[in-house]
PDB file of N, CA and C in Angstrom:
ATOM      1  N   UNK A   1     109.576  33.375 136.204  1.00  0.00           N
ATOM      2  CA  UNK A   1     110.900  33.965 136.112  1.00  0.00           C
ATOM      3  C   UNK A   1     111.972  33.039 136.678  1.00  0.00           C
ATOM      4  N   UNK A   2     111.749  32.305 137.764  1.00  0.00           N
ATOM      5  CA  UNK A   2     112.953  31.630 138.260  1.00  0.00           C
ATOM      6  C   UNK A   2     112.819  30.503 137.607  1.00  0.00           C
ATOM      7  N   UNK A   3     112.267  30.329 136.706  1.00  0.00           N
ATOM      8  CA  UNK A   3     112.172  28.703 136.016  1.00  0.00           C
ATOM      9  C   UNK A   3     113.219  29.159 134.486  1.00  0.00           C
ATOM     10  N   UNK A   4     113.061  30.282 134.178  1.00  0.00           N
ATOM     11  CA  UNK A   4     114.172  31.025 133.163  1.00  0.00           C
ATOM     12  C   UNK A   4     115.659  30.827 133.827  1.00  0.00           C
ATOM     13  N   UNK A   5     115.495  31.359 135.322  1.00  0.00           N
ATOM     14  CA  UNK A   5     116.787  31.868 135.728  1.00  0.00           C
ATOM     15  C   UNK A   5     117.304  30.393 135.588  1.00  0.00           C
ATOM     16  N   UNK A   6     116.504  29.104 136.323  1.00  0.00           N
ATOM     17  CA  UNK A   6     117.064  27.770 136.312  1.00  0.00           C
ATOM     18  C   UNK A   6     117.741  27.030 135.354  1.00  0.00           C
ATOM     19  N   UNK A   7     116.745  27.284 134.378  1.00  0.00           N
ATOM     20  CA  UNK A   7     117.430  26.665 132.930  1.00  0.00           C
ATOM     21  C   UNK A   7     118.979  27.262 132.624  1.00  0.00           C
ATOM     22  N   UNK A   8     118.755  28.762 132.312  1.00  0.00           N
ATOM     23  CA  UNK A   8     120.302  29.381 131.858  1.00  0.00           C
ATOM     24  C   UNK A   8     121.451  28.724 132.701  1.00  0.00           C
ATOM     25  N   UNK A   9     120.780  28.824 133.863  1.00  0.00           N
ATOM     26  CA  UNK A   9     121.861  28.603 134.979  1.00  0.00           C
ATOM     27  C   UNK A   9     122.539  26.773 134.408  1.00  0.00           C
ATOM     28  N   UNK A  10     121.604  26.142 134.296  1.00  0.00           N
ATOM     29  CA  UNK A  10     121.856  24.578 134.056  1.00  0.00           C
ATOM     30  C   UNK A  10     122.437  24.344 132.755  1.00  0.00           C
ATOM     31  N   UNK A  11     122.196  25.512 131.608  1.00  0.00           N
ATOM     32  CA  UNK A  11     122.601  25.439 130.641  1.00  0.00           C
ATOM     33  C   UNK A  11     123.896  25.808 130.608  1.00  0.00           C
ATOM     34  N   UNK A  12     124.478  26.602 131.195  1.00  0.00           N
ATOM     35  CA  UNK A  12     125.948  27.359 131.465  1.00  0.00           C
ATOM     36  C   UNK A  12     126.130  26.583 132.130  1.00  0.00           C
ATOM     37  N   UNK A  13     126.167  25.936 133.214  1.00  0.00           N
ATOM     38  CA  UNK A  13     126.762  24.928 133.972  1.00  0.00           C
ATOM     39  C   UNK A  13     126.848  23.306 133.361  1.00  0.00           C
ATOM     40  N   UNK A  14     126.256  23.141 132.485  1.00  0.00           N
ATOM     41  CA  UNK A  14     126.410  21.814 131.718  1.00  0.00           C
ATOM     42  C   UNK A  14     126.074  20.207 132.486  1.00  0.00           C
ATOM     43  N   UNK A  15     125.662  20.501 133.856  1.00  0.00           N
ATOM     44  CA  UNK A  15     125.255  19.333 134.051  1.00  0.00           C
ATOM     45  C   UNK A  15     123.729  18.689 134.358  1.00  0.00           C
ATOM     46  N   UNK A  16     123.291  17.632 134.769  1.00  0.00           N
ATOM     47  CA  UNK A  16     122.197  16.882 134.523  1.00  0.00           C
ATOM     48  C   UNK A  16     121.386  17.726 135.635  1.00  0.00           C
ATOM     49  N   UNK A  17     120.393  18.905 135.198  1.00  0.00           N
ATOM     50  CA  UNK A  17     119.812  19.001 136.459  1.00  0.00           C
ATOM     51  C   UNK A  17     118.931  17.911 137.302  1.00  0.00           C
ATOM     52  N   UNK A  18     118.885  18.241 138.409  1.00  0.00           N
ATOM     53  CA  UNK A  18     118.673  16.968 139.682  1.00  0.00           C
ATOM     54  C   UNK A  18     117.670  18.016 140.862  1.00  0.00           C
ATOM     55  N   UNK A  19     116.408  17.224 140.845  1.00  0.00           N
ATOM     56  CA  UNK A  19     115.556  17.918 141.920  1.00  0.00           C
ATOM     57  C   UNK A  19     115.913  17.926 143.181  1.00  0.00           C
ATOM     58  N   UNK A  20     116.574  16.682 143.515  1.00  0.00           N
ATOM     59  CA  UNK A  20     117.138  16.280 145.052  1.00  0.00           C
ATOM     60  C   UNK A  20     118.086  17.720 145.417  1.00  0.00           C
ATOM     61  N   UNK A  21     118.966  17.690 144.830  1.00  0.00           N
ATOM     62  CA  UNK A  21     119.967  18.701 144.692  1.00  0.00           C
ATOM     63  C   UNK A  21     119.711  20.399 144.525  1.00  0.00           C
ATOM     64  N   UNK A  22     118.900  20.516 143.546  1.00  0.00           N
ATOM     65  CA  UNK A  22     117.959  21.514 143.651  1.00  0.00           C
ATOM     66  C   UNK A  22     117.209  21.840 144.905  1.00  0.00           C
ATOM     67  N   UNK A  23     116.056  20.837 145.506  1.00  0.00           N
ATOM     68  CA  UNK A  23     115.808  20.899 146.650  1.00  0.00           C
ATOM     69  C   UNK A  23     116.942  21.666 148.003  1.00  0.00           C
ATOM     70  N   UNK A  24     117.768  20.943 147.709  1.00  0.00           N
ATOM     71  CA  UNK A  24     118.530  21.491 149.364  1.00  0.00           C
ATOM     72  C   UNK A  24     119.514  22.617 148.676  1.00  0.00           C
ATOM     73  N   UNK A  25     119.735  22.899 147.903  1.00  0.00           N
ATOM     74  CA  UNK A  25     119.931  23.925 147.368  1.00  0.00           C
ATOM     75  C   UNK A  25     119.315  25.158 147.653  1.00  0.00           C
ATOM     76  N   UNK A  26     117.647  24.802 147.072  1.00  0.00           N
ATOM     77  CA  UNK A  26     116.748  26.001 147.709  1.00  0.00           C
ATOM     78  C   UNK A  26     116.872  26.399 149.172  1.00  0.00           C
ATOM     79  N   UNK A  27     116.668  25.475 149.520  1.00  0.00           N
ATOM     80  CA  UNK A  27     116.957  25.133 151.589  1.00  0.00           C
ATOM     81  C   UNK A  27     117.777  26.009 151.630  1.00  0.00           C
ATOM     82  N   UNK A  28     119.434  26.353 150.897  1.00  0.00           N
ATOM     83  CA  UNK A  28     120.435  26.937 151.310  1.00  0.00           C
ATOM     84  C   UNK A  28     120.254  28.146 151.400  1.00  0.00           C
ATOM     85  N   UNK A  29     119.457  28.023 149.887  1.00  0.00           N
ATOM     86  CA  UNK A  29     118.846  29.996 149.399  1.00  0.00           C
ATOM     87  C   UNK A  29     118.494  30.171 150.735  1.00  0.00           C
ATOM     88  N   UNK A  30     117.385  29.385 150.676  1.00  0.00           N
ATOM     89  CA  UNK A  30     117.037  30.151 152.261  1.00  0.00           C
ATOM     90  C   UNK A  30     117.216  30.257 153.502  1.00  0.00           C
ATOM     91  N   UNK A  31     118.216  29.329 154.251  1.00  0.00           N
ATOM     92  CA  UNK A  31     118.600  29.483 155.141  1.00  0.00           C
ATOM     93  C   UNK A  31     119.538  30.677 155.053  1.00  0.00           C
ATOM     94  N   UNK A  32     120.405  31.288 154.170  1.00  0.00           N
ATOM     95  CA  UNK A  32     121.253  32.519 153.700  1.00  0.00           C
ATOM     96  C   UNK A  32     120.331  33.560 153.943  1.00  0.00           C
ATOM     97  N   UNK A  33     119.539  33.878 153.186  1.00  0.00           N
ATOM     98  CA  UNK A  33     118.410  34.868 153.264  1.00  0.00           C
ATOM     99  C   UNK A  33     118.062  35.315 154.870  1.00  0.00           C
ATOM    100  N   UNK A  34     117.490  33.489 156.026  1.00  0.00           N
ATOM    101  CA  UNK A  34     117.190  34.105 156.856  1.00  0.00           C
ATOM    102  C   UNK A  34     118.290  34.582 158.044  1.00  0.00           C
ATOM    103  N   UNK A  35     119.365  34.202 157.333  1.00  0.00           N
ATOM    104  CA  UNK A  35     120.524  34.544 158.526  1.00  0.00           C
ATOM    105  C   UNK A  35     121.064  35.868 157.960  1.00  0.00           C
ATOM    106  N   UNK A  36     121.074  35.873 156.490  1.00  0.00           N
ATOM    107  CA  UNK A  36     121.716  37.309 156.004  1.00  0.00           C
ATOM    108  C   UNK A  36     123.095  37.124 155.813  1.00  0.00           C
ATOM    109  N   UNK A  37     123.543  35.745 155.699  1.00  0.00           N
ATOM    110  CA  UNK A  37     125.045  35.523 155.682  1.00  0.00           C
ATOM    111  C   UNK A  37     124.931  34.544 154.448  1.00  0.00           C
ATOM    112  N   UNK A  38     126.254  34.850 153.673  1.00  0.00           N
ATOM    113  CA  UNK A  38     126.901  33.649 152.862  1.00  0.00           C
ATOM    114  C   UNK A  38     128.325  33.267 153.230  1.00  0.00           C
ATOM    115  N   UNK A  39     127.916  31.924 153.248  1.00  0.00           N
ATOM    116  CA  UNK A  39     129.285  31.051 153.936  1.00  0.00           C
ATOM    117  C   UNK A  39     128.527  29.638 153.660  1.00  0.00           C
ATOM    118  N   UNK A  40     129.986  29.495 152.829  1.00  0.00           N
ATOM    119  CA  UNK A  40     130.009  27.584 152.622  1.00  0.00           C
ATOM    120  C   UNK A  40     130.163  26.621 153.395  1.00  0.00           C
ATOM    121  N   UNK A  41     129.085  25.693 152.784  1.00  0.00           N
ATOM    122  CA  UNK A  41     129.118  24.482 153.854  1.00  0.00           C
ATOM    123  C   UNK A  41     128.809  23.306 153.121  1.00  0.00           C
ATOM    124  N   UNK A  42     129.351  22.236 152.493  1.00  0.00           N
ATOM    125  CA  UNK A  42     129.333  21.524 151.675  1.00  0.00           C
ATOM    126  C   UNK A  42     128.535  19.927 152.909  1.00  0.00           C
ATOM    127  N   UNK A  43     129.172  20.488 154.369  1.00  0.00           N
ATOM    128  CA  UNK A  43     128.567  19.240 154.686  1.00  0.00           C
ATOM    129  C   UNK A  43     126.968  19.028 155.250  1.00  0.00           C
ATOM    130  N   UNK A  44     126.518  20.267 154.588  1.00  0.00           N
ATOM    131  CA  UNK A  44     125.038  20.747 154.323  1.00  0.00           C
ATOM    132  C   UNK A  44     124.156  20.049 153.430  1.00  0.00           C
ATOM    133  N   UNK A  45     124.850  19.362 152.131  1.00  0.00           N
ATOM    134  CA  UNK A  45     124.025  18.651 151.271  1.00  0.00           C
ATOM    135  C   UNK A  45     124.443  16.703 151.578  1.00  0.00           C
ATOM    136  N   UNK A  46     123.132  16.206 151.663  1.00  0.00           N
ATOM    137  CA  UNK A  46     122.825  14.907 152.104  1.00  0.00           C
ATOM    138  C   UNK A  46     122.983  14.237 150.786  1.00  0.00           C
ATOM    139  N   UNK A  47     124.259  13.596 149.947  1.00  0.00           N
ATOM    140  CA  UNK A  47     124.405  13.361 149.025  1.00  0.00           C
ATOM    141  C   UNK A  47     125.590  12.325 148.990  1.00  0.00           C
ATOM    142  N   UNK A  48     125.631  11.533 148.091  1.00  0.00           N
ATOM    143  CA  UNK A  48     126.557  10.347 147.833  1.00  0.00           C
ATOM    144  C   UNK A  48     127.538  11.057 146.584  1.00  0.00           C
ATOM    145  N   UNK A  49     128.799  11.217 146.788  1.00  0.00           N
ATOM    146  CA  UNK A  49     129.229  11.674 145.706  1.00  0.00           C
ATOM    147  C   UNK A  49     131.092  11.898 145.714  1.00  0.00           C
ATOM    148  N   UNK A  50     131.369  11.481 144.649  1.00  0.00           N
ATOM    149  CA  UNK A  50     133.463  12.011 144.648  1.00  0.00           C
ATOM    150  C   UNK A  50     134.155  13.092 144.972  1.00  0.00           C
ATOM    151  N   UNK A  51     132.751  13.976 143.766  1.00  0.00           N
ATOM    152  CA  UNK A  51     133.508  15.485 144.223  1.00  0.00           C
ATOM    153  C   UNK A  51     131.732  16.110 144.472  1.00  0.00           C
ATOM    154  N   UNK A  52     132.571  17.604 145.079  1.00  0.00           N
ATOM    155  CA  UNK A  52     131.189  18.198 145.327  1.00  0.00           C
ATOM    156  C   UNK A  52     132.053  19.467 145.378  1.00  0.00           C
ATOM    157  N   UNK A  53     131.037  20.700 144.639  1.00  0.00           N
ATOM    158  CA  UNK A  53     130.771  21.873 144.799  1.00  0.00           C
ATOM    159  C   UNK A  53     130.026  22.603 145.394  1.00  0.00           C
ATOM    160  N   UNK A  54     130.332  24.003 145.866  1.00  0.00           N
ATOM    161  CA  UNK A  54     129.048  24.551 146.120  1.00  0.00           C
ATOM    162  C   UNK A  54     129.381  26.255 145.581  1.00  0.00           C
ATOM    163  N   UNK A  55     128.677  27.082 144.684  1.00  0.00           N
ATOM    164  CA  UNK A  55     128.885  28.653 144.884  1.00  0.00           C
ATOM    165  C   UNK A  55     127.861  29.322 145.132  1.00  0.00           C
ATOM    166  N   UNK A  56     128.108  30.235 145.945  1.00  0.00           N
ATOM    167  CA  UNK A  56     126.604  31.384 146.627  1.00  0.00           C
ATOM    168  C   UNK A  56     126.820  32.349 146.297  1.00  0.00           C
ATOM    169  N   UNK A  57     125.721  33.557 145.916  1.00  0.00           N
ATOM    170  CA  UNK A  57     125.839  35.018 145.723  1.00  0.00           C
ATOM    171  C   UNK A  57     124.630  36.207 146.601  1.00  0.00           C
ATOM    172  N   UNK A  58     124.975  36.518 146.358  1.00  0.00           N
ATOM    173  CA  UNK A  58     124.059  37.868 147.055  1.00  0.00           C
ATOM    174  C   UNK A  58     123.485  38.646 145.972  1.00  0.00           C
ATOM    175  N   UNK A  59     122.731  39.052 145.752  1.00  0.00           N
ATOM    176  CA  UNK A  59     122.398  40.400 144.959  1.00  0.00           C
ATOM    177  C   UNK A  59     121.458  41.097 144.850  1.00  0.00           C
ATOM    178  N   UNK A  60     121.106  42.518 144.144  1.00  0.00           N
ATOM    179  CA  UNK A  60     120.423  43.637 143.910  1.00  0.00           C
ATOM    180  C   UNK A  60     119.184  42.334 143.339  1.00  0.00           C
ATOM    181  N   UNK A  61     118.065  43.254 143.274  1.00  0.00           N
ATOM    182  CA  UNK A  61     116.529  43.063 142.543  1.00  0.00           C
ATOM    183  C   UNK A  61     116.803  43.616 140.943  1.00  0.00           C
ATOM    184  N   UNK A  62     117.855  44.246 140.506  1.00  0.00           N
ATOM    185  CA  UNK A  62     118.473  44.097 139.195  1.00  0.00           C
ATOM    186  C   UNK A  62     119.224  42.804 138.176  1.00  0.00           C
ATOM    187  N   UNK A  63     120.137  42.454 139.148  1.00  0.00           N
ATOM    188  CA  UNK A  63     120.730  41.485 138.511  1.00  0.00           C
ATOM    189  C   UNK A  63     120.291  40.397 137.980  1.00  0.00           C
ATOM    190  N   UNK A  64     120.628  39.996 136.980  1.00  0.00           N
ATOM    191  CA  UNK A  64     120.507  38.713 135.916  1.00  0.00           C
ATOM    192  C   UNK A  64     120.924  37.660 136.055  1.00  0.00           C
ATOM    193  N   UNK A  65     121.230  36.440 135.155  1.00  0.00           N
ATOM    194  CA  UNK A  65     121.688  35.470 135.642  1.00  0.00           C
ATOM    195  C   UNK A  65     123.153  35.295 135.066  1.00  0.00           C
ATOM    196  N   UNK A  66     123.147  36.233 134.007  1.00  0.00           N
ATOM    197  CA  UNK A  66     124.528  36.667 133.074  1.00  0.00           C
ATOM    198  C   UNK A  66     125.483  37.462 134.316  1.00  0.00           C
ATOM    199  N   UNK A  67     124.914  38.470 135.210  1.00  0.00           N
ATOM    200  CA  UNK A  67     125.812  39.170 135.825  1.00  0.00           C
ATOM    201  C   UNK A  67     126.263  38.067 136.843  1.00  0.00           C
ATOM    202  N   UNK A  68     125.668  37.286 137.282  1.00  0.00           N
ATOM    203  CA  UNK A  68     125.718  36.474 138.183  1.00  0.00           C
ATOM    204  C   UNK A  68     127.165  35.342 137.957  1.00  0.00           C
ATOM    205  N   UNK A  69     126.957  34.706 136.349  1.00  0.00           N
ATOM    206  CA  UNK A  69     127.303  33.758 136.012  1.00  0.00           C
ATOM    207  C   UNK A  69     129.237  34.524 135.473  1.00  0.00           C
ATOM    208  N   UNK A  70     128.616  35.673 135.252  1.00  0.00           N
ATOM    209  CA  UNK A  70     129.767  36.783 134.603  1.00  0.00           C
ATOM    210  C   UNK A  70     130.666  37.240 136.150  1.00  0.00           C
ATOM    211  N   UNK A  71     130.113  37.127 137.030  1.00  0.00           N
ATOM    212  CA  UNK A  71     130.841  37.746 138.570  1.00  0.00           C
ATOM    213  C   UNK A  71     131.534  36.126 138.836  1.00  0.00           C
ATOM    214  N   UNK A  72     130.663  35.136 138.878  1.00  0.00           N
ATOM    215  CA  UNK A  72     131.532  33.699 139.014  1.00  0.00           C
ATOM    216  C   UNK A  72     132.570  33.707 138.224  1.00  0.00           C
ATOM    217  N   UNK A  73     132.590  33.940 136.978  1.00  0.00           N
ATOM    218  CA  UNK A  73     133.531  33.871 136.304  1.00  0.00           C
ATOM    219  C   UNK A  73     135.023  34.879 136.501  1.00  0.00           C
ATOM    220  N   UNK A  74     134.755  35.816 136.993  1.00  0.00           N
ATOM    221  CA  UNK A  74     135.299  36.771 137.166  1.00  0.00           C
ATOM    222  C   UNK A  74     136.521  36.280 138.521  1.00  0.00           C
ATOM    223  N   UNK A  75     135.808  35.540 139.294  1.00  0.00           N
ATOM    224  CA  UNK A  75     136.493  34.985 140.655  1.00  0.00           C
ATOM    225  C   UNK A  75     137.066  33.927 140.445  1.00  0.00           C
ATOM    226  N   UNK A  76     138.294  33.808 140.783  1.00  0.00           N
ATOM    227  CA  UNK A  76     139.273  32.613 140.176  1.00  0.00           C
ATOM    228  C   UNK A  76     138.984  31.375 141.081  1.00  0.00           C
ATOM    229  N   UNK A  77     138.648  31.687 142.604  1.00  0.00           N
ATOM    230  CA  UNK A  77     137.682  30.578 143.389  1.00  0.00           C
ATOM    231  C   UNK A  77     136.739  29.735 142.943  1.00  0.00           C
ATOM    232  N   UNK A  78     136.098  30.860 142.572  1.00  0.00           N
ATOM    233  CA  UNK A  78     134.257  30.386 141.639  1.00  0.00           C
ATOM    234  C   UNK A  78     134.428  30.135 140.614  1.00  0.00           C
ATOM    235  N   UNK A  79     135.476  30.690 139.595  1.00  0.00           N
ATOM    236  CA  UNK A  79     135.645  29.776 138.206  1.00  0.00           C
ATOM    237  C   UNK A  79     136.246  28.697 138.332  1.00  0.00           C
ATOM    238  N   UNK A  80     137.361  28.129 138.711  1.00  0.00           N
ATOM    239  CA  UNK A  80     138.228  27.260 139.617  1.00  0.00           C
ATOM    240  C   UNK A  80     137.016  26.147 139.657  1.00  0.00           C
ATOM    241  N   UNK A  81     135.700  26.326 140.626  1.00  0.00           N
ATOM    242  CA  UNK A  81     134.950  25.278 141.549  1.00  0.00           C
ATOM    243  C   UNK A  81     133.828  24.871 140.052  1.00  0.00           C
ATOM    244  N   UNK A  82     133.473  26.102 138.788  1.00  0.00           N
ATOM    245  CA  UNK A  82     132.855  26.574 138.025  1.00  0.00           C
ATOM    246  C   UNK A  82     132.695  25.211 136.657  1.00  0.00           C
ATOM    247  N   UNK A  83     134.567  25.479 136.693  1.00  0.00           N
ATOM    248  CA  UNK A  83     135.107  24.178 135.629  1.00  0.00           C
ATOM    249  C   UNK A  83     135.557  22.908 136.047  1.00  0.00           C
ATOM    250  N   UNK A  84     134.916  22.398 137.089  1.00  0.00           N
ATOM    251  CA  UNK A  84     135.527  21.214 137.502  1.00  0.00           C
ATOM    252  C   UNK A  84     134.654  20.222 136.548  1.00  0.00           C
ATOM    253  N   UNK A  85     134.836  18.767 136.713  1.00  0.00           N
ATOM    254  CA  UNK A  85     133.698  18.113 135.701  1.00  0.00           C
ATOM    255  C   UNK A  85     132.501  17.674 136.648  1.00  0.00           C
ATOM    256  N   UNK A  86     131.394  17.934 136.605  1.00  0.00           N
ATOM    257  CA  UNK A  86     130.039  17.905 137.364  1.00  0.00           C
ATOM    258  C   UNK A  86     129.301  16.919 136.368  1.00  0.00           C
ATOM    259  N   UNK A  87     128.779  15.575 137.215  1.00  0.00           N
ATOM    260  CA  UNK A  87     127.656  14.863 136.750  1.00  0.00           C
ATOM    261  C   UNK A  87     126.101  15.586 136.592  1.00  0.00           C
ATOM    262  N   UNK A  88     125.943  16.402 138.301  1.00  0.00           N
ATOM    263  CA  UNK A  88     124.508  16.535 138.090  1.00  0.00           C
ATOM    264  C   UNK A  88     124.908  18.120 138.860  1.00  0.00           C
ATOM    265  N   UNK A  89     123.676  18.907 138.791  1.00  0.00           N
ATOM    266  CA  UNK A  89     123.259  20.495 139.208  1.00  0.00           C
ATOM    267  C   UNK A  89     122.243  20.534 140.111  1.00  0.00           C
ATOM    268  N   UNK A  90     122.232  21.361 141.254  1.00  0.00           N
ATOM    269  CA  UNK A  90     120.838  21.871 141.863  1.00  0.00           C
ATOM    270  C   UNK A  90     121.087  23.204 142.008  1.00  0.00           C
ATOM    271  N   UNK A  91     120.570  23.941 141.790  1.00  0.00           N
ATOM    272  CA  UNK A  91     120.499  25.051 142.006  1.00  0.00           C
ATOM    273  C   UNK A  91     119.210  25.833 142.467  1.00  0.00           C
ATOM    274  N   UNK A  92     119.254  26.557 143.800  1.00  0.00           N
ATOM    275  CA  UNK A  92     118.709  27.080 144.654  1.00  0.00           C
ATOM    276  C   UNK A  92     118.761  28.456 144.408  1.00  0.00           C
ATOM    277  N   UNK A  93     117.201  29.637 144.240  1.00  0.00           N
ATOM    278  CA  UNK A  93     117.389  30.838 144.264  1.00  0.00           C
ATOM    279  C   UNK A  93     115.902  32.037 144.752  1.00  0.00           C
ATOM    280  N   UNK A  94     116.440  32.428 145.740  1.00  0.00           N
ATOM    281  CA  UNK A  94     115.356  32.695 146.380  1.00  0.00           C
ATOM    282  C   UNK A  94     115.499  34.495 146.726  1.00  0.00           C
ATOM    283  N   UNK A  95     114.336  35.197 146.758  1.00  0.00           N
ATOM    284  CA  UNK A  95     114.324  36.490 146.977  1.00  0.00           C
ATOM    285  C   UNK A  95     113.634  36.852 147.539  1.00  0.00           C
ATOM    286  N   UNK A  96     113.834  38.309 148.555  1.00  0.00           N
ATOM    287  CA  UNK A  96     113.377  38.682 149.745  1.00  0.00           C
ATOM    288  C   UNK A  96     112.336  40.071 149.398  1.00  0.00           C
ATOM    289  N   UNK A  97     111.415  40.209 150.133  1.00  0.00           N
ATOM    290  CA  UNK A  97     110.386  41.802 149.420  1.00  0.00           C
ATOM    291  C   UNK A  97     111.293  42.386 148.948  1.00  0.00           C
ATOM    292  N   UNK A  98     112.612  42.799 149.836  1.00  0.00           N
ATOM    293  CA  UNK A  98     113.099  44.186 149.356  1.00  0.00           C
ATOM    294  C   UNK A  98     114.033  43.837 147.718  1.00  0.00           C
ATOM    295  N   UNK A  99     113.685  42.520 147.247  1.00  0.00           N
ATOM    296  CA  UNK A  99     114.530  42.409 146.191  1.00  0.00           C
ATOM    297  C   UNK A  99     116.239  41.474 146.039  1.00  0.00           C
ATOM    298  N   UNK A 100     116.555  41.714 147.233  1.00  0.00           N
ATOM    299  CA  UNK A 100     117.909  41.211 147.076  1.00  0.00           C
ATOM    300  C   UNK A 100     117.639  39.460 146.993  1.00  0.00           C
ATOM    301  N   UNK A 101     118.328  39.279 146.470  1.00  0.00           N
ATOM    302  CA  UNK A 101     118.538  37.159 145.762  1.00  0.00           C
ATOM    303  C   UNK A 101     119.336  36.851 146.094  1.00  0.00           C
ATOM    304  N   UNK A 102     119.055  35.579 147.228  1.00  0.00           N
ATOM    305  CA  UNK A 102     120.423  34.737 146.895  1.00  0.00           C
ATOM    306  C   UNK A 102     120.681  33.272 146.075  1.00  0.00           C
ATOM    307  N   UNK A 103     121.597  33.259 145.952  1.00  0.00           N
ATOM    308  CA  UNK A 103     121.787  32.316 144.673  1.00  0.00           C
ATOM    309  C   UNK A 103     122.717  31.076 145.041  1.00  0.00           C
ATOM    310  N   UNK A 104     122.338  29.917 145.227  1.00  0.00           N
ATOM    311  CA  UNK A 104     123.421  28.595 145.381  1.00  0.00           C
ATOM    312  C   UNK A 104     122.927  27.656 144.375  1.00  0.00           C
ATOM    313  N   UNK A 105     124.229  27.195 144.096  1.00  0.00           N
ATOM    314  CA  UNK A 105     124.673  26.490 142.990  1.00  0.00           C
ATOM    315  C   UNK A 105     125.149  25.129 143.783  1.00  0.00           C
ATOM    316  N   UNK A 106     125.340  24.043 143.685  1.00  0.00           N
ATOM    317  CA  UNK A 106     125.902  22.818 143.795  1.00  0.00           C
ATOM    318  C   UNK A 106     125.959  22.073 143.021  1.00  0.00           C
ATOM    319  N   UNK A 107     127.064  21.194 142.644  1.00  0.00           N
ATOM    320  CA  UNK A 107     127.620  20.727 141.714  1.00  0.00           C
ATOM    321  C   UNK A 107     127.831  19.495 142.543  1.00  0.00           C
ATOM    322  N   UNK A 108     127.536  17.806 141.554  1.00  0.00           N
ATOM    323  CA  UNK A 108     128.057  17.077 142.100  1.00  0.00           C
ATOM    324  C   UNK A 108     128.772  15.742 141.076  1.00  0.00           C
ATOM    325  N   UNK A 109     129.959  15.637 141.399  1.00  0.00           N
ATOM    326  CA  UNK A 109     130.522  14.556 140.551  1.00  0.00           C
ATOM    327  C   UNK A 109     130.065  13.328 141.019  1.00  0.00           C
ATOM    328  N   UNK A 110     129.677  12.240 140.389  1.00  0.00           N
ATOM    329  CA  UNK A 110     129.414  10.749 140.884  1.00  0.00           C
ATOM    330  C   UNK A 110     130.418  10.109 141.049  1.00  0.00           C
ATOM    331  N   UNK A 111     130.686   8.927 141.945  1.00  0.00           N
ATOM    332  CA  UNK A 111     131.648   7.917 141.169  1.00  0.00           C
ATOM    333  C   UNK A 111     131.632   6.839 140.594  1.00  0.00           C
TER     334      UNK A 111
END
């Protein structure tokens, strides 16, 4: 299932997925999970790069990757960070027994 969620996610986001990036990505999922907080921190990923993104979510053991990608969109922050131009993707997504997911995205422009 999360190898589905990965692809859509990389496919809607349009850039080169990247394991490195992915990797600390996951890290983020889970450091979120074990604190129970989302809050950005860009100087969290160990990366060479111009620009850099990052978006996180929370959610139900329902949600999709459409509601997910459809709530980013919805936020003029997260669409804003959504459409910038991105070389490469990692994306991190991890879930807890009771169901709830969290979800980070990072985006990184080269120069």
């Amino acid at each position: 299932m999360v190898g589905a969620l990965l692809l859509s996610l990389f496919l809607f986001l349009g850039g080169l997925p990247d394991t490195a990036l992915s990797s600390q990505a996951q890290e983020r999922s889970v450091q979120q999970l074990e604190t129970g907080e989302l809050k950005h921190d860009l100087s969290y990923y160990s990366v060479q790069a111009c620009g850099i993104g990052e978006v996180l979510a929370r959610s139900g053991s329902t949600t999709t990757v459409s509601d997910i990608l459809e709530a980013w969109q919805r936020s003029p922050g997260h669409a804003w960070v959504l459409a910038q131009d991105y070389d490469r993707v990692g994306v991190g997504i991890v879930r807890d027994p009771d169901g709830t997911t969290f979800w980070t995205v990072v985006l990184v422009r080269d120069c």
